[in-house]
PDB file of N, CA and C in Angstrom:
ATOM      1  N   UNK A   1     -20.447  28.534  70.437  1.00  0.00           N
ATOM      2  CA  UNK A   1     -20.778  27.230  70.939  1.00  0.00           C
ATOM      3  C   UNK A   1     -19.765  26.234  70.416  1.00  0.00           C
ATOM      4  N   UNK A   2     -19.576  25.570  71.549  1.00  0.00           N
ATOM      5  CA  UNK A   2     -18.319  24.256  70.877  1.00  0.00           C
ATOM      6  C   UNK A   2     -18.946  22.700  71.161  1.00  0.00           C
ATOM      7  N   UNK A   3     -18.729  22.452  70.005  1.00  0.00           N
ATOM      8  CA  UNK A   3     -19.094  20.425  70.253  1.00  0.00           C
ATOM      9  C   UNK A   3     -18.089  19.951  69.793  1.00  0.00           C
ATOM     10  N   UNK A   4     -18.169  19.567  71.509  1.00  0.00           N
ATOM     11  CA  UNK A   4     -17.012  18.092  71.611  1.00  0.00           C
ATOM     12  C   UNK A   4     -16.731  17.076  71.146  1.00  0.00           C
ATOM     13  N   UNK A   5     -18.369  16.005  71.405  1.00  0.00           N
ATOM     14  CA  UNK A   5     -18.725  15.237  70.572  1.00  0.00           C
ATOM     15  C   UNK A   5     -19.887  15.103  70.138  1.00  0.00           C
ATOM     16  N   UNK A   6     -19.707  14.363  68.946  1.00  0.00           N
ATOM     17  CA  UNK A   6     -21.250  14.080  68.284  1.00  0.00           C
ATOM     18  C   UNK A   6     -21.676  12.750  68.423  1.00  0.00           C
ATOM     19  N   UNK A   7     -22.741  12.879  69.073  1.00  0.00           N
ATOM     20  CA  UNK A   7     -23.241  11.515  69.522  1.00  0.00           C
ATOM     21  C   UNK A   7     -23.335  10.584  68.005  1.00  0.00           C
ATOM     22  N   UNK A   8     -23.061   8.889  67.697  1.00  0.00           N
ATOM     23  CA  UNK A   8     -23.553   8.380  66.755  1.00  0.00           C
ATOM     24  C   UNK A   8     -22.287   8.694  65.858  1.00  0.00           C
ATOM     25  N   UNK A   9     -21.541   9.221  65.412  1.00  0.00           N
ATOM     26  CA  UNK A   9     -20.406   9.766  64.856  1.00  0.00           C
ATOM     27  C   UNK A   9     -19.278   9.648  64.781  1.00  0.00           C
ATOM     28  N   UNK A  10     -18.641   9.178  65.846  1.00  0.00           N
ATOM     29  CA  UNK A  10     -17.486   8.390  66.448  1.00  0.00           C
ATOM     30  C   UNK A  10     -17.175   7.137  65.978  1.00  0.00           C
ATOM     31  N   UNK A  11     -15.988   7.220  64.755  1.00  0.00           N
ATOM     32  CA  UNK A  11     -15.201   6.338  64.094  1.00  0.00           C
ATOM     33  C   UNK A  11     -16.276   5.865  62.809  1.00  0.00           C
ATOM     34  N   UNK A  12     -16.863   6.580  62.576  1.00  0.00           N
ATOM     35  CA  UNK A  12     -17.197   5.908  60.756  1.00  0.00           C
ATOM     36  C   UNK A  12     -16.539   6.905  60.107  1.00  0.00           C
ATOM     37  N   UNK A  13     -16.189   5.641  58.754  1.00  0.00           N
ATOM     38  CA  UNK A  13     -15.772   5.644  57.907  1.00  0.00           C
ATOM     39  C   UNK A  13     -16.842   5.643  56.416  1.00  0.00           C
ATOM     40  N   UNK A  14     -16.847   6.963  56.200  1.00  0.00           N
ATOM     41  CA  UNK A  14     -18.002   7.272  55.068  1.00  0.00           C
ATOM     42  C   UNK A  14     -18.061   6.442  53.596  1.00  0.00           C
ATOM     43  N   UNK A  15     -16.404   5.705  53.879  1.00  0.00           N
ATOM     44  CA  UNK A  15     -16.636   4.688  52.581  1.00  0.00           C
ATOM     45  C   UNK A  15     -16.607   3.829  52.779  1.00  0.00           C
ATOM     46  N   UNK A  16     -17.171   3.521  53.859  1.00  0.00           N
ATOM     47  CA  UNK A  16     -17.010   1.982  54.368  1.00  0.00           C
ATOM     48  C   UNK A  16     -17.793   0.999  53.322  1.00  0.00           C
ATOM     49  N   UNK A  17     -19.463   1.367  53.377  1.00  0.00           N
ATOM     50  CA  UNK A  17     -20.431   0.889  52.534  1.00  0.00           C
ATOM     51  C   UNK A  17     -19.967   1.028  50.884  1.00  0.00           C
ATOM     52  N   UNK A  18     -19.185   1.308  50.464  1.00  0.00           N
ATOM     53  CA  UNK A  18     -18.216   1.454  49.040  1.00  0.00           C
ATOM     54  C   UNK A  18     -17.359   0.159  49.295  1.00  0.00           C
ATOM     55  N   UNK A  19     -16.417   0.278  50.188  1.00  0.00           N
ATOM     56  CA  UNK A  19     -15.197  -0.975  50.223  1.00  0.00           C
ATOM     57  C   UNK A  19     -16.163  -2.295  50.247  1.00  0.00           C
ATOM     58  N   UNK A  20     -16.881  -2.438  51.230  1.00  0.00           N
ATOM     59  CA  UNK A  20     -17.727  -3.407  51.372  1.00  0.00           C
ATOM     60  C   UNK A  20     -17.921  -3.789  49.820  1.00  0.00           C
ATOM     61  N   UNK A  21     -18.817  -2.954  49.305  1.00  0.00           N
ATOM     62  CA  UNK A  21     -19.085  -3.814  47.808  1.00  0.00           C
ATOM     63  C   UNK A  21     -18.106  -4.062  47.320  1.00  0.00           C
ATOM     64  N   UNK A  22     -16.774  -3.554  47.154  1.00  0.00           N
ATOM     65  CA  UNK A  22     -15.904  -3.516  46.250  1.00  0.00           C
ATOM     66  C   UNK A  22     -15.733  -4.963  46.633  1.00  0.00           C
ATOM     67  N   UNK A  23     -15.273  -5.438  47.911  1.00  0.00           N
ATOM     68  CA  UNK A  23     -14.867  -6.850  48.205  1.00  0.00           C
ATOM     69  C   UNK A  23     -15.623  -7.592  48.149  1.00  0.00           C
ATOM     70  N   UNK A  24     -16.754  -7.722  48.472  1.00  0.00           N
ATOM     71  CA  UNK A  24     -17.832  -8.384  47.772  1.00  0.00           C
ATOM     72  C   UNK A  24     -18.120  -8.825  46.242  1.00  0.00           C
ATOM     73  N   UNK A  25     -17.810  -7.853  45.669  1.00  0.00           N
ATOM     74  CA  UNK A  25     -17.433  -8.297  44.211  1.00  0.00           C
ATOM     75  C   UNK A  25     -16.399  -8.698  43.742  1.00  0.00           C
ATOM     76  N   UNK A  26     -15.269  -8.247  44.544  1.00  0.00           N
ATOM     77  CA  UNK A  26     -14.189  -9.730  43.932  1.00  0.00           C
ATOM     78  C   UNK A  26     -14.073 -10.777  44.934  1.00  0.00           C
ATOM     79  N   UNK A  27     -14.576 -11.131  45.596  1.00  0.00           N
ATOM     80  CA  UNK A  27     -14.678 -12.223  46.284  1.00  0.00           C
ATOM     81  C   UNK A  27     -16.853 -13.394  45.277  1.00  0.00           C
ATOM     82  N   UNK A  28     -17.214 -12.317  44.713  1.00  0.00           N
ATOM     83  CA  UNK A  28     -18.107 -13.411  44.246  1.00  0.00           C
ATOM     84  C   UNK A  28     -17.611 -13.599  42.775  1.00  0.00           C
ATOM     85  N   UNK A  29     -16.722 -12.783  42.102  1.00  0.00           N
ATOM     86  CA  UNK A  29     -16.215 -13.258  40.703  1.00  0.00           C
ATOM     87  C   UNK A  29     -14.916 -14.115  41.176  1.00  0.00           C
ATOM     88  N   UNK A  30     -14.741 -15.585  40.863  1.00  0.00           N
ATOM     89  CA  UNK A  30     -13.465 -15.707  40.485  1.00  0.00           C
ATOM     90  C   UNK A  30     -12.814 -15.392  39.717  1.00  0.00           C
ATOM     91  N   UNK A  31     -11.483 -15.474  39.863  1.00  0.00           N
ATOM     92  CA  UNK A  31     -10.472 -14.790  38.726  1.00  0.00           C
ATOM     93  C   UNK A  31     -10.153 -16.122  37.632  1.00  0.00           C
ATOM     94  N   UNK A  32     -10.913 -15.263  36.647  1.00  0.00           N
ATOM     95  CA  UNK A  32     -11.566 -15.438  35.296  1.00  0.00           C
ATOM     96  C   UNK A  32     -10.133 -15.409  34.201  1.00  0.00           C
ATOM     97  N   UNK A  33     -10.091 -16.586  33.548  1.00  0.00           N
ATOM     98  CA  UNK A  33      -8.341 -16.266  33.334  1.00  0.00           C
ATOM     99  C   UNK A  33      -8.744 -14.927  31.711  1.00  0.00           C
ATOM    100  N   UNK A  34      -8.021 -14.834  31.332  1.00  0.00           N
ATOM    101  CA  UNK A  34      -7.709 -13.633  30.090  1.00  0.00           C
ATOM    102  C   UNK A  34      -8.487 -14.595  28.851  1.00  0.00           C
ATOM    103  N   UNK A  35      -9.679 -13.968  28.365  1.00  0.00           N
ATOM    104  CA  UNK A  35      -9.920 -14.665  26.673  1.00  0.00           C
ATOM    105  C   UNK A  35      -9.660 -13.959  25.717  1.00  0.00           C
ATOM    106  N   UNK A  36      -9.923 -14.475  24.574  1.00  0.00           N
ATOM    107  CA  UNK A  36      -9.843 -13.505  23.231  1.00  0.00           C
ATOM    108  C   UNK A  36     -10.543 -14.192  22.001  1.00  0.00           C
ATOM    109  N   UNK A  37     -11.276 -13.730  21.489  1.00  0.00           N
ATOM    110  CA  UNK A  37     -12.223 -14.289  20.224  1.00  0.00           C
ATOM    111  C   UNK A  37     -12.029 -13.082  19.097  1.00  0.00           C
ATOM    112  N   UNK A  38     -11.920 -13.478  18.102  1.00  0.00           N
ATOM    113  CA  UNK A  38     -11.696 -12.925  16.804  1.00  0.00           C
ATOM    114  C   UNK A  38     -12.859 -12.621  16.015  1.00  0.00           C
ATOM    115  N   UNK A  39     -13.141 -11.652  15.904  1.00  0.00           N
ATOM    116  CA  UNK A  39     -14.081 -10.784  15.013  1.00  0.00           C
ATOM    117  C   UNK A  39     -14.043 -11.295  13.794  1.00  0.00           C
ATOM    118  N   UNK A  40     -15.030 -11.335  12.500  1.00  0.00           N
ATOM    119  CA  UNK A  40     -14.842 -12.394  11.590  1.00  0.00           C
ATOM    120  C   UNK A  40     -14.652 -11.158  10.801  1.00  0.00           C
ATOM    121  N   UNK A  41     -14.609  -9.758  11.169  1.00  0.00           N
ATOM    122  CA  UNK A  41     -14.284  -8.642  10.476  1.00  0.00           C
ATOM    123  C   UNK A  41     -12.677  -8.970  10.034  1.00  0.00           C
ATOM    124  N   UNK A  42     -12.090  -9.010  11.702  1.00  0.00           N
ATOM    125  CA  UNK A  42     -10.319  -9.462  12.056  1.00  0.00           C
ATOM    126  C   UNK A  42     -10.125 -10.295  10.875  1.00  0.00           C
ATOM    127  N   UNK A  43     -10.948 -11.434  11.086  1.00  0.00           N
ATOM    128  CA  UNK A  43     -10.190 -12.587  10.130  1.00  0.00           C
ATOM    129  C   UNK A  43     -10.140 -11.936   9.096  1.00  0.00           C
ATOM    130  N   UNK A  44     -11.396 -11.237   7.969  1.00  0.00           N
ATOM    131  CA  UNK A  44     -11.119 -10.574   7.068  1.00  0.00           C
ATOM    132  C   UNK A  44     -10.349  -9.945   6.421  1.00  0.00           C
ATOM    133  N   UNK A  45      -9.776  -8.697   7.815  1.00  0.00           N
ATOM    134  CA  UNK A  45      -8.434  -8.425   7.533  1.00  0.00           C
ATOM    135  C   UNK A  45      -7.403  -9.375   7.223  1.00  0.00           C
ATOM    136  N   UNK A  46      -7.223 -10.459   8.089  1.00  0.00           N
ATOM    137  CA  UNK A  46      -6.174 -11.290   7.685  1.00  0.00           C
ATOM    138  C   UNK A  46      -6.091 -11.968   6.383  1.00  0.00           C
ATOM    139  N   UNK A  47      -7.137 -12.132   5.866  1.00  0.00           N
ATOM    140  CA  UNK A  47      -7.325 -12.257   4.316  1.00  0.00           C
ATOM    141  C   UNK A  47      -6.734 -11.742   3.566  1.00  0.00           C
ATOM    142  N   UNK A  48      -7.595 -10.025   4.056  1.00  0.00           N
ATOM    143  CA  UNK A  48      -6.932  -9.264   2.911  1.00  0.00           C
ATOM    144  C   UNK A  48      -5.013  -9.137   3.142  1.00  0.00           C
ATOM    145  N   UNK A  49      -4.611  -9.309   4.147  1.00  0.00           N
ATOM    146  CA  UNK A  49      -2.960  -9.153   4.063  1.00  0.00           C
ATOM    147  C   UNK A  49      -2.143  -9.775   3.813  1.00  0.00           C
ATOM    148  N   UNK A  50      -3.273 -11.724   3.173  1.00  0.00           N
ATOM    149  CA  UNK A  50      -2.928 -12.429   2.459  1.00  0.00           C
ATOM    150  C   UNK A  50      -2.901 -12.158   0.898  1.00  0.00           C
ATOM    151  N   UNK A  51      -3.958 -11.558   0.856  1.00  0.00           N
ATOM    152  CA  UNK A  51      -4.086 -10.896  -0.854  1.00  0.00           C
ATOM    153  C   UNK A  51      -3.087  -9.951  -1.246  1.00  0.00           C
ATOM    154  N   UNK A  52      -2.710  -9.195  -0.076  1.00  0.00           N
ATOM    155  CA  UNK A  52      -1.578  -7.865  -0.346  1.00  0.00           C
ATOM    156  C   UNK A  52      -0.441  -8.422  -0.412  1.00  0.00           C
ATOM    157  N   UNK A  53      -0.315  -9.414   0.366  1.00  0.00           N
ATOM    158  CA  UNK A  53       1.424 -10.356  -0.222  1.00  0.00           C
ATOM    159  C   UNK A  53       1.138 -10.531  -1.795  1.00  0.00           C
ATOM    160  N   UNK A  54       0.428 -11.053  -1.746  1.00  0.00           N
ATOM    161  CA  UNK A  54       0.158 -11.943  -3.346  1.00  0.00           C
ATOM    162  C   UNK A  54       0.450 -10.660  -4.125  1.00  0.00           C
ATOM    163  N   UNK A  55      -0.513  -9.690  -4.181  1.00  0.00           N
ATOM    164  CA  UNK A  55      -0.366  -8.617  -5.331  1.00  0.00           C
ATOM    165  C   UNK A  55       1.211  -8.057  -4.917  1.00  0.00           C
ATOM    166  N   UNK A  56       2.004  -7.940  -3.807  1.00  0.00           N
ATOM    167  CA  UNK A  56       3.001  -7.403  -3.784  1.00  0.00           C
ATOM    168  C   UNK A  56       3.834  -8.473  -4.932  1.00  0.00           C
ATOM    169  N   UNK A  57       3.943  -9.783  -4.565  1.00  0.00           N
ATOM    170  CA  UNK A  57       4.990 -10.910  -5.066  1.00  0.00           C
ATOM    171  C   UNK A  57       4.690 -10.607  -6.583  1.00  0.00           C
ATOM    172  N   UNK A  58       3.074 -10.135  -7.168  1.00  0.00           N
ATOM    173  CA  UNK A  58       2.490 -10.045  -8.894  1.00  0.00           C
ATOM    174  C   UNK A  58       3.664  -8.757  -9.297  1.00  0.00           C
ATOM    175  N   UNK A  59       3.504  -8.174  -8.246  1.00  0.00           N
ATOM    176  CA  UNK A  59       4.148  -6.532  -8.676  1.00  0.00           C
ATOM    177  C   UNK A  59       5.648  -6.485  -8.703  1.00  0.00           C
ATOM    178  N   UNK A  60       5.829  -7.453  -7.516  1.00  0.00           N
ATOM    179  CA  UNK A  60       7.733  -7.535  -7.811  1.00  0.00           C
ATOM    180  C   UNK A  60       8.098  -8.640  -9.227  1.00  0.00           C
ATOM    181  N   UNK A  61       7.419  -9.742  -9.645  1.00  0.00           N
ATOM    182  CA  UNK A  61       7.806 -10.409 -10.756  1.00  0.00           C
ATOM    183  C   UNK A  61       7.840  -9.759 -11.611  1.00  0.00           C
ATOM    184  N   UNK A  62       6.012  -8.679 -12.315  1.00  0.00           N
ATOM    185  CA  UNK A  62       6.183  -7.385 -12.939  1.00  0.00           C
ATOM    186  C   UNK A  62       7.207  -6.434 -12.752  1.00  0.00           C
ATOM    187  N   UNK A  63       7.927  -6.222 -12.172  1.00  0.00           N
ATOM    188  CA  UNK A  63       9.023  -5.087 -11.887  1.00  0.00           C
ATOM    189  C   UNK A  63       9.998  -5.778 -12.588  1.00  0.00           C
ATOM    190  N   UNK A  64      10.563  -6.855 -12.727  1.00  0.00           N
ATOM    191  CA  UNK A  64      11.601  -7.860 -12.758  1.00  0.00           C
ATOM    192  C   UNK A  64      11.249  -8.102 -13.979  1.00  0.00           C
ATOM    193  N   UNK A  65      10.662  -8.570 -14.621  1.00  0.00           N
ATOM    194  CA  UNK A  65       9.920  -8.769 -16.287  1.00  0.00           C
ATOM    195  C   UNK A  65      10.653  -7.197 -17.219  1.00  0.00           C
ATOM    196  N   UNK A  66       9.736  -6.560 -16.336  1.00  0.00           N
ATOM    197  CA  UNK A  66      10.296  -5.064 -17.017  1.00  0.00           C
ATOM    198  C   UNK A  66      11.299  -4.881 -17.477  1.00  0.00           C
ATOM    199  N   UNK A  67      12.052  -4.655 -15.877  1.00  0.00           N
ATOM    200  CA  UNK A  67      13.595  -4.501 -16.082  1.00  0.00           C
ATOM    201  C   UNK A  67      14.982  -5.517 -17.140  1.00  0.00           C
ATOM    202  N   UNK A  68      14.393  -6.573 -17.037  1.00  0.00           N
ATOM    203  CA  UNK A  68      14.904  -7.737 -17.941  1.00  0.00           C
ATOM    204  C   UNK A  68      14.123  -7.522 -19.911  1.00  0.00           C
ATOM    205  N   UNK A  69      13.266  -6.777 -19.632  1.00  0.00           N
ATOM    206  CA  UNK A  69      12.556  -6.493 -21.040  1.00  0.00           C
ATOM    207  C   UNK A  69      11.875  -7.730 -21.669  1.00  0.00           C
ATOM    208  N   UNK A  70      11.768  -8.748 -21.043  1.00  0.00           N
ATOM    209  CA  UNK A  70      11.104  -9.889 -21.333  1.00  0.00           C
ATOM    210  C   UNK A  70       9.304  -9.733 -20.707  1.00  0.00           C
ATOM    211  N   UNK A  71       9.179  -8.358 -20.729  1.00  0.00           N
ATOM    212  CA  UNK A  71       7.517  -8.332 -20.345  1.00  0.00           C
ATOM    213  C   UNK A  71       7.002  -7.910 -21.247  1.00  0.00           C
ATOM    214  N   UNK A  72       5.804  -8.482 -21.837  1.00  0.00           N
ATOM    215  CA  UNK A  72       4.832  -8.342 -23.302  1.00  0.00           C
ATOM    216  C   UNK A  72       3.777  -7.854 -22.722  1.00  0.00           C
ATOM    217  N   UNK A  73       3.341  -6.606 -23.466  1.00  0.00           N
ATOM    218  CA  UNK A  73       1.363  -6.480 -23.378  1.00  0.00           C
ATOM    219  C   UNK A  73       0.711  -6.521 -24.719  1.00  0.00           C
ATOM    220  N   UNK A  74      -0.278  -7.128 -24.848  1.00  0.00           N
ATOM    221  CA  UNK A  74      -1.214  -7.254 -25.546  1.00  0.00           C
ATOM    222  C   UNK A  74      -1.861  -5.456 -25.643  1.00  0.00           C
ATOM    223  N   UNK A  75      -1.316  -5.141 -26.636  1.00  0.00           N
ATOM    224  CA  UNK A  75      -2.437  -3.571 -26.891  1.00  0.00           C
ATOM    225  C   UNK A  75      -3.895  -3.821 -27.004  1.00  0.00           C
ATOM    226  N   UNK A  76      -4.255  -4.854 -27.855  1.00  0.00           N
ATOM    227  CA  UNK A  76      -5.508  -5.074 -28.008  1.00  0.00           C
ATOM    228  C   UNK A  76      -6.129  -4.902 -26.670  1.00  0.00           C
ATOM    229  N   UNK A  77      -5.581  -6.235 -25.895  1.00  0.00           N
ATOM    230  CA  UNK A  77      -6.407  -6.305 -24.468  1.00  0.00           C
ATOM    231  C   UNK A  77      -6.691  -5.069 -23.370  1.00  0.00           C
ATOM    232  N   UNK A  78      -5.277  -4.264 -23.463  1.00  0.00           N
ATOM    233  CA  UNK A  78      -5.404  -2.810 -22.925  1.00  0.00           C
ATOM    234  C   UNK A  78      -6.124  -1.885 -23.298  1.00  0.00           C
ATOM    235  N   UNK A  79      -5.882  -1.662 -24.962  1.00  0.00           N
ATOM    236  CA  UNK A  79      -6.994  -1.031 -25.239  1.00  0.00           C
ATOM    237  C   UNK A  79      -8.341  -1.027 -24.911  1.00  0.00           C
ATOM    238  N   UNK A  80      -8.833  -2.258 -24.500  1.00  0.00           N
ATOM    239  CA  UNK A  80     -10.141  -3.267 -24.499  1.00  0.00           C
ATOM    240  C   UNK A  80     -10.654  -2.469 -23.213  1.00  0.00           C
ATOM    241  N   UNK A  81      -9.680  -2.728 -22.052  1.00  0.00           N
ATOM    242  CA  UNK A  81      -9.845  -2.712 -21.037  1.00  0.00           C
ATOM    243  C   UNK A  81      -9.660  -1.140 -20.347  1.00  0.00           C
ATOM    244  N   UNK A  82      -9.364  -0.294 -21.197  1.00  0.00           N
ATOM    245  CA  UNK A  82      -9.438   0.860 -20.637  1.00  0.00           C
ATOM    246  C   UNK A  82     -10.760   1.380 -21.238  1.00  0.00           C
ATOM    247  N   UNK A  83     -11.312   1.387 -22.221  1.00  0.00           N
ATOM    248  CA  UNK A  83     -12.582   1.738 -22.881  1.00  0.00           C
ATOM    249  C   UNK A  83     -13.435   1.067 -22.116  1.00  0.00           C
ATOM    250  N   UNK A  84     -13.144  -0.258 -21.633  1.00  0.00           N
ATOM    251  CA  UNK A  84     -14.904  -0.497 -20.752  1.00  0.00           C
ATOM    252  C   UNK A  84     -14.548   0.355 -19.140  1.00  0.00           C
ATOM    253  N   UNK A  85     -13.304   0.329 -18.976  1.00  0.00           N
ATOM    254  CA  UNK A  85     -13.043   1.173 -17.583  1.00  0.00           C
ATOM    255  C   UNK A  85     -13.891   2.526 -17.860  1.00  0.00           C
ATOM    256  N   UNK A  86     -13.245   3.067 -18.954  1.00  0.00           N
ATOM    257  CA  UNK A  86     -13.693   4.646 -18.953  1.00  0.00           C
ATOM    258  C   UNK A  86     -15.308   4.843 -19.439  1.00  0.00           C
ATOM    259  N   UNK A  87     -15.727   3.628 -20.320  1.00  0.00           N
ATOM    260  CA  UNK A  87     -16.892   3.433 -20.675  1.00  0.00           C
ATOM    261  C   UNK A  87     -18.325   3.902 -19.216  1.00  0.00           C
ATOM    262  N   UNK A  88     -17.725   2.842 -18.586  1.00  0.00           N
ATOM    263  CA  UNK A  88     -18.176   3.376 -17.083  1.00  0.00           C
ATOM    264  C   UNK A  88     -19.015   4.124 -16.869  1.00  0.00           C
ATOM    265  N   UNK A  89     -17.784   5.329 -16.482  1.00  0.00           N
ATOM    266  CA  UNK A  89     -17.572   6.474 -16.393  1.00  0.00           C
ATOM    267  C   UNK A  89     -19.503   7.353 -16.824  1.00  0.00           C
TER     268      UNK A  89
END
């Protein structure tokens, strides 16, 4: 058996009801320009990579102290401070 045509069938387009919405939805959103809001986590970070300069600039003067031999430690205070570190523990 052969069919010619199918009644009701002739010229649809099965995604028609798809495109339809698609244009429908950018025709009811306007174009919304680009935002951006900052996480107060973000800012945090930016904190901390303010703090990491700082300890870098502590660590290069310390490096520079060293090398010049004009850097002093207090034993007492080290001592002090590794016993409540390890105290901890």
């Amino acid at each position: 058996m052969k069919i010619n045509q199918t009644p009701g069938l002739n010229g649809i387009n099965p995604y028609q009801k798809q495109l339809k919405k698609a244009d429908a939805a950018k025709a009811a959103s306007p174009a919304a320009g680009d935002k951006l809001e900052i996480s107060s986590a973000a800012k945090e970070m930016q904190d901390s990579s303010r703090i990491l300069a700082e300890r870098r600039e502590k660590i290069a003067l310390l490096k520079e102290q060293i090398s010049d031999g004009t850097y002093k430690t207090d034993a007492n205070a080290t001592a002090k401070a590794m016993l409540d570190f390890y105290g901890k523990l």
